[in-house]
N, C-alpha and C. Protein backbone atom coordinates (compact mmCIF):
# COMPACT_ATOMS: atom_id res chain seq x y z
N UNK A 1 -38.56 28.37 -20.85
CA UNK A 1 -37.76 27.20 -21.11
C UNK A 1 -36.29 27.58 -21.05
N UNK A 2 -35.76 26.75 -20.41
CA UNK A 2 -33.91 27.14 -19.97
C UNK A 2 -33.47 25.74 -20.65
N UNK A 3 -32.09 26.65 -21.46
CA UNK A 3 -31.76 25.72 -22.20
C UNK A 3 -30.12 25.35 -21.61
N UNK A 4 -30.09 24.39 -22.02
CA UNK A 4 -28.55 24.03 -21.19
C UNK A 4 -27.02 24.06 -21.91
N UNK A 5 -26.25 24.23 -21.42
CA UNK A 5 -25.46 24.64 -22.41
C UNK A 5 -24.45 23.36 -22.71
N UNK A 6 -23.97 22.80 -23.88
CA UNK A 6 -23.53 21.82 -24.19
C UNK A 6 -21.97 21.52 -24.49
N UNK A 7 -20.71 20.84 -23.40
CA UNK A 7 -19.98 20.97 -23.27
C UNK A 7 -19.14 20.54 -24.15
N UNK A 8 -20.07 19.68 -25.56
CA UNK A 8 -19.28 19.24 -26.43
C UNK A 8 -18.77 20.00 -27.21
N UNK A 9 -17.82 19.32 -28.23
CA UNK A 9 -17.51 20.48 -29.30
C UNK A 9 -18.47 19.97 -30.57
N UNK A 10 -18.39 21.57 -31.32
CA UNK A 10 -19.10 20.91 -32.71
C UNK A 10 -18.11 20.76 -34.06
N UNK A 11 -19.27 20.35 -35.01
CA UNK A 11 -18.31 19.30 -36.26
C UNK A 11 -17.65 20.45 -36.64
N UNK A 12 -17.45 21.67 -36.33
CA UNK A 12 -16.90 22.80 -37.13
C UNK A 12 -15.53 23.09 -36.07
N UNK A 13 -15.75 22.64 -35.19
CA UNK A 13 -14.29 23.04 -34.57
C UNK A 13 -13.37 21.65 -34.28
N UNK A 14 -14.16 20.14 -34.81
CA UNK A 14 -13.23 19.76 -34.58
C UNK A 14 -12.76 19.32 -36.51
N UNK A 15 -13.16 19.58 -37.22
CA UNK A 15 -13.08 19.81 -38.60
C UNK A 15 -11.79 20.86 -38.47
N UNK A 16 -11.82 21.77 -38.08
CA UNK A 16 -10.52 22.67 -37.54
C UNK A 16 -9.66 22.20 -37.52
N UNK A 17 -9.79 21.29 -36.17
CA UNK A 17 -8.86 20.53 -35.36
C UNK A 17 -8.29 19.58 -36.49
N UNK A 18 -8.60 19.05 -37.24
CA UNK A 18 -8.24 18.11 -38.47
C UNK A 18 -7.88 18.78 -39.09
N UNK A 19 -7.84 19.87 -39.99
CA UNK A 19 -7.07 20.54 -40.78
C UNK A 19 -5.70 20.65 -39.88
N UNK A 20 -6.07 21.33 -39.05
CA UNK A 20 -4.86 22.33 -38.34
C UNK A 20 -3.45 20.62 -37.83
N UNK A 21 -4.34 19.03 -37.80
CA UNK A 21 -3.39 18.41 -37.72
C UNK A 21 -2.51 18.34 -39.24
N UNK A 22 -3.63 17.75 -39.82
CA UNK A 22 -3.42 17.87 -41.19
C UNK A 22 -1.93 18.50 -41.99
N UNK A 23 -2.20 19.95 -41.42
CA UNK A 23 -1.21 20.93 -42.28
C UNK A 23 0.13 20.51 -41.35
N UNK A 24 -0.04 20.56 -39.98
CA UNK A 24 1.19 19.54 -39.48
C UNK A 24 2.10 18.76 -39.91
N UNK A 25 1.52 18.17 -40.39
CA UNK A 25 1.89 16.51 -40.76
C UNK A 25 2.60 16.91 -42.23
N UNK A 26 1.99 17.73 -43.10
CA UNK A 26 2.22 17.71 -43.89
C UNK A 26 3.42 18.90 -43.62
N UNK A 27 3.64 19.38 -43.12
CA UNK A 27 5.04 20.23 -42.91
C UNK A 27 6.00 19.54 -42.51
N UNK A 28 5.62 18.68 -41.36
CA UNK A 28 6.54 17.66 -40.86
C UNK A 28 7.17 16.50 -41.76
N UNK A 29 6.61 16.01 -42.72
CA UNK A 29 6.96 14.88 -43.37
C UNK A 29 7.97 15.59 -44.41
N UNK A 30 8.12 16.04 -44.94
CA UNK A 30 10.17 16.66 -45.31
C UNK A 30 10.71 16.61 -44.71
N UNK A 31 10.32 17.26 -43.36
CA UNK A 31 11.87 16.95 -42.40
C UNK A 31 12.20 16.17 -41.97
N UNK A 32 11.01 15.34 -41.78
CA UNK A 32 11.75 13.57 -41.06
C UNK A 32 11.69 12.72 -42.29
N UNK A 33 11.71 13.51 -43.79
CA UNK A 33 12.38 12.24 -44.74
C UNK A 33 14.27 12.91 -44.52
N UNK A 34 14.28 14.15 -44.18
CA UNK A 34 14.98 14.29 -44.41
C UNK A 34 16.08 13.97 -43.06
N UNK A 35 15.64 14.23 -42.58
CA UNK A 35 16.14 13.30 -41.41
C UNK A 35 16.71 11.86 -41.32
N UNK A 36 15.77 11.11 -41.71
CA UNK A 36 16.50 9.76 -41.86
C UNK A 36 17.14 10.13 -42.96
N UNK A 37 17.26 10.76 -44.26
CA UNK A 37 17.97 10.52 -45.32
C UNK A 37 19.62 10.60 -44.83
N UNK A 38 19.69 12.11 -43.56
CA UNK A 38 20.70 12.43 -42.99
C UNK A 38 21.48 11.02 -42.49
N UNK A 39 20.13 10.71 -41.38
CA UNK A 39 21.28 9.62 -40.78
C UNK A 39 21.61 8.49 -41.56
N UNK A 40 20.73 8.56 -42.34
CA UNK A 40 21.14 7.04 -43.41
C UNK A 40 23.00 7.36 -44.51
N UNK A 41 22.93 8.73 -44.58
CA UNK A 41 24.46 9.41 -45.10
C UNK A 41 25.19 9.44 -44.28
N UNK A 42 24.98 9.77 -42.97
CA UNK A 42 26.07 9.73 -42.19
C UNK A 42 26.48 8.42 -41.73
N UNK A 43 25.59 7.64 -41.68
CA UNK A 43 26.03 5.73 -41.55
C UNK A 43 26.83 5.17 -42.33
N UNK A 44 26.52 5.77 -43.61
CA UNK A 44 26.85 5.01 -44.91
C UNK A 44 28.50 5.98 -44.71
N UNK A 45 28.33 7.21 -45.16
CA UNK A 45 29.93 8.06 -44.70
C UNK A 45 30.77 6.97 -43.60
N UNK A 46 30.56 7.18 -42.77
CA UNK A 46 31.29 6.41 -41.70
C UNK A 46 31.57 5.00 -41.64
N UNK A 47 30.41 4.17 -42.24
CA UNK A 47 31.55 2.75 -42.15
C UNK A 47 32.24 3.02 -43.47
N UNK A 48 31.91 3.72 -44.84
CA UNK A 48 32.81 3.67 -45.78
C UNK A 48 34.70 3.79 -45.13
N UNK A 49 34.32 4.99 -44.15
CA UNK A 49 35.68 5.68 -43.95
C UNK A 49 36.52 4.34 -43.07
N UNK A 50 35.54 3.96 -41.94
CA UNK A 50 36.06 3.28 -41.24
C UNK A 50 36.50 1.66 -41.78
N UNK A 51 35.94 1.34 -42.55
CA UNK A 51 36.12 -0.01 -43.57
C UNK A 51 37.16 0.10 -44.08
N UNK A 52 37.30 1.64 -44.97
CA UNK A 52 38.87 2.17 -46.30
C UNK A 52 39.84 1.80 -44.98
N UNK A 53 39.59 2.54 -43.85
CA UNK A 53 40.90 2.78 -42.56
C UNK A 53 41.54 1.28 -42.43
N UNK A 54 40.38 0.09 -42.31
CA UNK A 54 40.64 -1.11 -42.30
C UNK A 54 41.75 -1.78 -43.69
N UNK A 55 41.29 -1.39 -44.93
CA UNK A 55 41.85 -2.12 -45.55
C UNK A 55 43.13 -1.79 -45.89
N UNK A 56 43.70 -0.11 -45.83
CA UNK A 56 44.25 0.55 -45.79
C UNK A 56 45.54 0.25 -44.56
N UNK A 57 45.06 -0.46 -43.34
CA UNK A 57 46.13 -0.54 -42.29
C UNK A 57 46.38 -2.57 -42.97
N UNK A 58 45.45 -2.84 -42.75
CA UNK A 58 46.25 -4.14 -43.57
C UNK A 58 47.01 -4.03 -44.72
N UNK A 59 46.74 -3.49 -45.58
CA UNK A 59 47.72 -3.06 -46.79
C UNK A 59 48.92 -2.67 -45.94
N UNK A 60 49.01 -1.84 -45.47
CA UNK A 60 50.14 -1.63 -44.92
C UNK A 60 50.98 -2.55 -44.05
N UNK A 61 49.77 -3.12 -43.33
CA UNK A 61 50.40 -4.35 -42.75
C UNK A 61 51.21 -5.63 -43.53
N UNK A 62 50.82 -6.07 -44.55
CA UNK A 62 50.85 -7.05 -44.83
C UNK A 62 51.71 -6.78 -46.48
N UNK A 63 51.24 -5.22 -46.65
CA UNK A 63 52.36 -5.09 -47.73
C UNK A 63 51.39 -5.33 -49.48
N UNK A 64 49.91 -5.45 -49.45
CA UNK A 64 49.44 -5.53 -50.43
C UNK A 64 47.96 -5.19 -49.77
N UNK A 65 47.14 -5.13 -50.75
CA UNK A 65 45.21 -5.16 -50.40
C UNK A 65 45.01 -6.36 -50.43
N UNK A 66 43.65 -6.32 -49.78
CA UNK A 66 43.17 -7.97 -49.40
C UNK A 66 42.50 -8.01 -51.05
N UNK A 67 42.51 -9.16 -50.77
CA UNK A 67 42.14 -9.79 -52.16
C UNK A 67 40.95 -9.70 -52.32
N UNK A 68 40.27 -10.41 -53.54
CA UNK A 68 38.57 -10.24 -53.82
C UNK A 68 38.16 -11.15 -52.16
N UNK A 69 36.73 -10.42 -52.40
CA UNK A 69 36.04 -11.82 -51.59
C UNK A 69 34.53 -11.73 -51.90
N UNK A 70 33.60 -12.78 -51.40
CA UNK A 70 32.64 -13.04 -52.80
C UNK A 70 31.81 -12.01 -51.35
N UNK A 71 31.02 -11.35 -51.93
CA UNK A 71 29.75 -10.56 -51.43
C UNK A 71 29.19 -10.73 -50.40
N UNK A 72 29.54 -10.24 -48.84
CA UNK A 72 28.76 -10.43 -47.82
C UNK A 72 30.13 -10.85 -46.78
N UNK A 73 30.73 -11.01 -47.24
CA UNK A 73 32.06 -11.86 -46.59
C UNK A 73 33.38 -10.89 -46.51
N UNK A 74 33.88 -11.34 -45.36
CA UNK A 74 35.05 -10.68 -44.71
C UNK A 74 36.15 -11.29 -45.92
N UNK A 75 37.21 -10.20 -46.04
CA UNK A 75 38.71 -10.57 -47.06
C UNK A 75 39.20 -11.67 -45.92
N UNK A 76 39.82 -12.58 -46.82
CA UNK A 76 40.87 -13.45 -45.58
C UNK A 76 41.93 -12.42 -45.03
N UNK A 77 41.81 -12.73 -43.99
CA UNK A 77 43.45 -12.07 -43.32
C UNK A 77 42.40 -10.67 -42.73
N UNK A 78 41.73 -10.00 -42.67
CA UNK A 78 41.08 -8.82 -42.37
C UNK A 78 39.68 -9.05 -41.18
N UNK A 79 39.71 -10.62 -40.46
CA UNK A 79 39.35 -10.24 -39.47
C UNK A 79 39.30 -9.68 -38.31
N UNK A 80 40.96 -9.25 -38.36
CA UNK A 80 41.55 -8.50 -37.20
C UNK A 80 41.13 -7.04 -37.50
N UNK A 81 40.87 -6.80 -38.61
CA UNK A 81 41.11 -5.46 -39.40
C UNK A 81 39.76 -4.53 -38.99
N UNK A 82 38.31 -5.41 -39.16
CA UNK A 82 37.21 -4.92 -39.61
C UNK A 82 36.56 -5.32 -38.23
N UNK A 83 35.09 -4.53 -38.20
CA UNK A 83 34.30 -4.61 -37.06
C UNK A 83 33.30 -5.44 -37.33
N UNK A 84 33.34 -6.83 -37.10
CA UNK A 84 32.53 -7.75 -37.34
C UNK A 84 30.94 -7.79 -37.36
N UNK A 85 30.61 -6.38 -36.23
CA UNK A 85 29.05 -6.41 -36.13
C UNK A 85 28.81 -5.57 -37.21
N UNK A 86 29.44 -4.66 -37.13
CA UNK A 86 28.95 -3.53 -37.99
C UNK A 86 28.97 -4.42 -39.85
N UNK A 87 29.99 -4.68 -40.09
CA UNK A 87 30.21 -5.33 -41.19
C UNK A 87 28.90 -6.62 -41.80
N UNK A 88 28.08 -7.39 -40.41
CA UNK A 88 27.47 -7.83 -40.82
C UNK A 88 26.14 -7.66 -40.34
N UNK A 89 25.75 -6.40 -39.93
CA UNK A 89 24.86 -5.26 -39.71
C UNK A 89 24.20 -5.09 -41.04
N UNK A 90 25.56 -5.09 -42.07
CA UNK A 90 24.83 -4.15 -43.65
C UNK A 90 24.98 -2.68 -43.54
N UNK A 91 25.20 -2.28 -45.30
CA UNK A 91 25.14 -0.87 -45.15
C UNK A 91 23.61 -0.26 -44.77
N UNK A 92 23.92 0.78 -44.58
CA UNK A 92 22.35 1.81 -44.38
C UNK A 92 21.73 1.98 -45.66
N UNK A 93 22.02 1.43 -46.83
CA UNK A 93 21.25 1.46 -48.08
C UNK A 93 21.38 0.21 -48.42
N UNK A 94 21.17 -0.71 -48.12
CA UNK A 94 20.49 -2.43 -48.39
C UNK A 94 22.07 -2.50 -48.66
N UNK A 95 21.58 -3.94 -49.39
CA UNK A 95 22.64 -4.84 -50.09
C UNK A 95 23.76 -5.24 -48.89
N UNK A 96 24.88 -5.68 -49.31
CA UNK A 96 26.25 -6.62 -48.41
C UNK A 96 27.61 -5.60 -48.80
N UNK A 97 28.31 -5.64 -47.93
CA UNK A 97 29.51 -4.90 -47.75
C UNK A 97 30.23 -5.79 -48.79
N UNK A 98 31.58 -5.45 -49.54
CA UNK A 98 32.36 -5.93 -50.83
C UNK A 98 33.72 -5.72 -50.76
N UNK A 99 34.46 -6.24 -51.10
CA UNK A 99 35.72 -5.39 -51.30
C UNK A 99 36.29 -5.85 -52.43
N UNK A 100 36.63 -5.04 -53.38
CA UNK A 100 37.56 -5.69 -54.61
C UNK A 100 38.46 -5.21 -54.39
N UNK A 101 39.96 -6.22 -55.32
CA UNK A 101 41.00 -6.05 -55.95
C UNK A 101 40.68 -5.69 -57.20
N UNK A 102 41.64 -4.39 -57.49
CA UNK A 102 42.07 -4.60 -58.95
C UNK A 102 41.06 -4.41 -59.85
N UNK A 103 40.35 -3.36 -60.64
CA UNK A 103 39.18 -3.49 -61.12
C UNK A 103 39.52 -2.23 -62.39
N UNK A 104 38.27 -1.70 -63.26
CA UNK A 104 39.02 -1.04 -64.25
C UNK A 104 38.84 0.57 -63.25
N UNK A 105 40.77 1.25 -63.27
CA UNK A 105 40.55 2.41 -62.46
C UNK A 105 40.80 2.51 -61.38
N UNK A 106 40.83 1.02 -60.53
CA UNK A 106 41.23 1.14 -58.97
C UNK A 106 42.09 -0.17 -58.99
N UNK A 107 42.90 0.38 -57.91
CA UNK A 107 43.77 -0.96 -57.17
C UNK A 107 42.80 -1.64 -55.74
N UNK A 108 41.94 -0.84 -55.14
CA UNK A 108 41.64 -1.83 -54.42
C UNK A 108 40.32 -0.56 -53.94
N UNK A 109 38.69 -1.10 -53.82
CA UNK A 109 37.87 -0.75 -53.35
C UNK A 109 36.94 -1.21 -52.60
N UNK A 110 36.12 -0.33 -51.80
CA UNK A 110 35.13 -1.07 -51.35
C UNK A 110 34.01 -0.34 -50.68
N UNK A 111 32.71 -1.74 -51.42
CA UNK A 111 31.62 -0.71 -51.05
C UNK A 111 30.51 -1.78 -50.80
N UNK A 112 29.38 -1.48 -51.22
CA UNK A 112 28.15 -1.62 -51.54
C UNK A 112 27.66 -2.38 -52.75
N UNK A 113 27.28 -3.76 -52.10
CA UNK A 113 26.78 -4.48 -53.56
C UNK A 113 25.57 -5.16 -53.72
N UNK A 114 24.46 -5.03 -54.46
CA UNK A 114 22.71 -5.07 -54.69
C UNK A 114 22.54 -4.27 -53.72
N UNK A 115 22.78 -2.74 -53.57
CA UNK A 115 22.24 -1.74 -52.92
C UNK A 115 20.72 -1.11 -52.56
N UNK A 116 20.07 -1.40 -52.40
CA UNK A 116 18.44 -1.40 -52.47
C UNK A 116 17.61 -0.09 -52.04
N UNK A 117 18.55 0.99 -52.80
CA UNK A 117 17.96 2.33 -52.79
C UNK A 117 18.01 3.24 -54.41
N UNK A 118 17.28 3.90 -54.86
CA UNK A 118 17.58 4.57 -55.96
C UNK A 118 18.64 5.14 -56.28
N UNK A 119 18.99 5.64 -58.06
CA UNK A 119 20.28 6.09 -58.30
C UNK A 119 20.29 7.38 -57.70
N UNK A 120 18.98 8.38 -57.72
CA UNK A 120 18.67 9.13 -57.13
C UNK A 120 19.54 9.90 -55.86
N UNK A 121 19.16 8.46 -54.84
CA UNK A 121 19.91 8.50 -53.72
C UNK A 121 21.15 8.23 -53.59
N UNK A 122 21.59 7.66 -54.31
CA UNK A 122 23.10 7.57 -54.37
C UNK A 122 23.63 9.00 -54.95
N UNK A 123 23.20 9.32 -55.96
CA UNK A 123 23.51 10.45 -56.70
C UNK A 123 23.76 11.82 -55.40
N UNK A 124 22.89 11.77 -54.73
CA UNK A 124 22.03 13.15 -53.71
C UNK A 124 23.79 12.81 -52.86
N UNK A 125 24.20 11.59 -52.24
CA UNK A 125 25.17 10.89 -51.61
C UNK A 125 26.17 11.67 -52.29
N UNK A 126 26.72 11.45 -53.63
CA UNK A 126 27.73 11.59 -54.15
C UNK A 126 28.09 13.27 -54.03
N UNK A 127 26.90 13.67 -54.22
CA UNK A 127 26.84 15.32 -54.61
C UNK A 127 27.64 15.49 -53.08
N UNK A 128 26.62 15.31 -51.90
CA UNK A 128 27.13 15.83 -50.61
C UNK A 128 28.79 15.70 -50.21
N UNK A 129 29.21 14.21 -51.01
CA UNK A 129 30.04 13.80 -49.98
C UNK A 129 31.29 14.07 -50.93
N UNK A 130 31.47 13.82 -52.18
CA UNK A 130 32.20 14.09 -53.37
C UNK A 130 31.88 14.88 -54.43
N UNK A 131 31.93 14.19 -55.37
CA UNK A 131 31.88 15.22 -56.75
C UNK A 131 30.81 15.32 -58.00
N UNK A 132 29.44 14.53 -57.28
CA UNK A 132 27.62 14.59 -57.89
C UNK A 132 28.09 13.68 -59.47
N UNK A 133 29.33 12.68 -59.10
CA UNK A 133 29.35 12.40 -60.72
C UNK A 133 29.58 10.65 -59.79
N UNK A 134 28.76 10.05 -60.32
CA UNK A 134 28.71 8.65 -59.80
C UNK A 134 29.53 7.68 -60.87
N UNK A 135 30.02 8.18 -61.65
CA UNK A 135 31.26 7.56 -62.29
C UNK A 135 32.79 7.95 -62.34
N UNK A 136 33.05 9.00 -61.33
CA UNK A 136 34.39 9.78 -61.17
C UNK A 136 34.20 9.82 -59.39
N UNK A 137 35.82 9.91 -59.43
CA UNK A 137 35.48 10.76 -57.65
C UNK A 137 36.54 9.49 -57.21
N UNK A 138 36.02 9.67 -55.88
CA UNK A 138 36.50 9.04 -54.57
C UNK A 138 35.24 7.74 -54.52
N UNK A 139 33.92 8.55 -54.71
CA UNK A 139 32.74 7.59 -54.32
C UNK A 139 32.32 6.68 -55.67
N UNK A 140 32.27 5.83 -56.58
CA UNK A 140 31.81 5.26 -57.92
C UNK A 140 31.14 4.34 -57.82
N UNK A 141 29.93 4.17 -58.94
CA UNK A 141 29.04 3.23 -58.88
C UNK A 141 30.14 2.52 -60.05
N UNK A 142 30.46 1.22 -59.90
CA UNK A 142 31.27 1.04 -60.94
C UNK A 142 30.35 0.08 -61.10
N UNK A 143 29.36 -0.33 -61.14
CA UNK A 143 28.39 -1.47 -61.64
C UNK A 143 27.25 -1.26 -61.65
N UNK A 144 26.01 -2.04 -62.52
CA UNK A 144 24.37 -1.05 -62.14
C UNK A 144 23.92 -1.48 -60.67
N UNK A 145 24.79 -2.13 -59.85
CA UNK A 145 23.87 -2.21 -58.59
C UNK A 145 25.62 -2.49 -57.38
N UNK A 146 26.67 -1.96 -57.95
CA UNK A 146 27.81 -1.82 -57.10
C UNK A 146 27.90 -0.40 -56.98
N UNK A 147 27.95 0.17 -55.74
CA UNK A 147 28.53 1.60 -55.24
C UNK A 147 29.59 1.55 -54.46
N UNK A 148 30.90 2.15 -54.82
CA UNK A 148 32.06 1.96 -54.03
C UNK A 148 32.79 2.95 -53.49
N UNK A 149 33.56 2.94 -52.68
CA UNK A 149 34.16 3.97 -52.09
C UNK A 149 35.49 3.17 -52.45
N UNK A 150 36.57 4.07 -53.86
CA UNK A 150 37.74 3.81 -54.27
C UNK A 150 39.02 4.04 -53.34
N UNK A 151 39.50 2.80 -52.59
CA UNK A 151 40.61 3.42 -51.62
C UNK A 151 42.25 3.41 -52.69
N UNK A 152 42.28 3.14 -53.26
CA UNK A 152 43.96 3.41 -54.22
C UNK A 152 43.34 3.10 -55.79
N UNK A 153 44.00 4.22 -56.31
CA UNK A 153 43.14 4.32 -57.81
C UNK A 153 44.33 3.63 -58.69
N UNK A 154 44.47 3.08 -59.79
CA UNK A 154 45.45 2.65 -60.42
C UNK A 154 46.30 3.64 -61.09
């Protein structure tokens, strides 16, 4: 009797094959949290900077900071100033772009308001980019759900 030889695989090598994805995946998934965490900091870094640059050349322009404006909404006088898509794009951590006048500590800021990521993550933010204290710095949560980037301190 000739026996034939069988080109499949068996449950033991592809049981292998499942581990060996397995441990993959599981190596891989830190680096692509950390990955987006990256680009989600470097988004958030950059319109901060590029927003301050905005309110900062109107101030200068005009000789004062733009005034309050209610949540989601461009300052009057600062549509020349700001990049309209990006601005109503949203930050890379939820919530609506902000800008205040005048607040306790600053003459004029702006940030992030109903932000829809942990303090956690803001915190991890602050450490990288400033000074890991989310009530001091350049970067401040000055509210439980406002994160700001302070452009003139009082």
């Amino acid at each position: 009797m000739r026996y034939q030889k069988n080109s499949a695989f068996t449950l033991v090598e592809i049981m292998v094959v499942v581990v060996i994805i397995g441990l993959l995946a599981a190596l891989a998934l830190p680096t692509i949290k950390n990955a987006k965490q990256n680009s989600q900091f470097t988004r958030l870094l950059n319109d901060f900077r590029v927003f301050s640059d905005a309110v900062e050349q109107f101030a200068f322009t005009t000789g004062d900071f733009p005034e309050d404006s209610n949540t989601g909404a461009i300052p009057t006088g600062m549509e020349d100033y700001i990049q309209i898509g990006v601005w109503n794009e949203g930050p890379s951590i939820g919530g609506s772009w902000d800008v205040e006048k005048s607040g306790p500590g600053y003459l004029s800021a702006i940030g992030v308001h109903r932000y829809e990521v942990d303090d956690d993550v803001l915190l991890a933010f602050d450490t990288r980019y400033d000074d890991g204290d989310l009530t001091a710095g350049v970067y401040q949560q000055i509210d439980s759900d406002r994160y700001y980037r302070i452009i003139a301190g009082d």
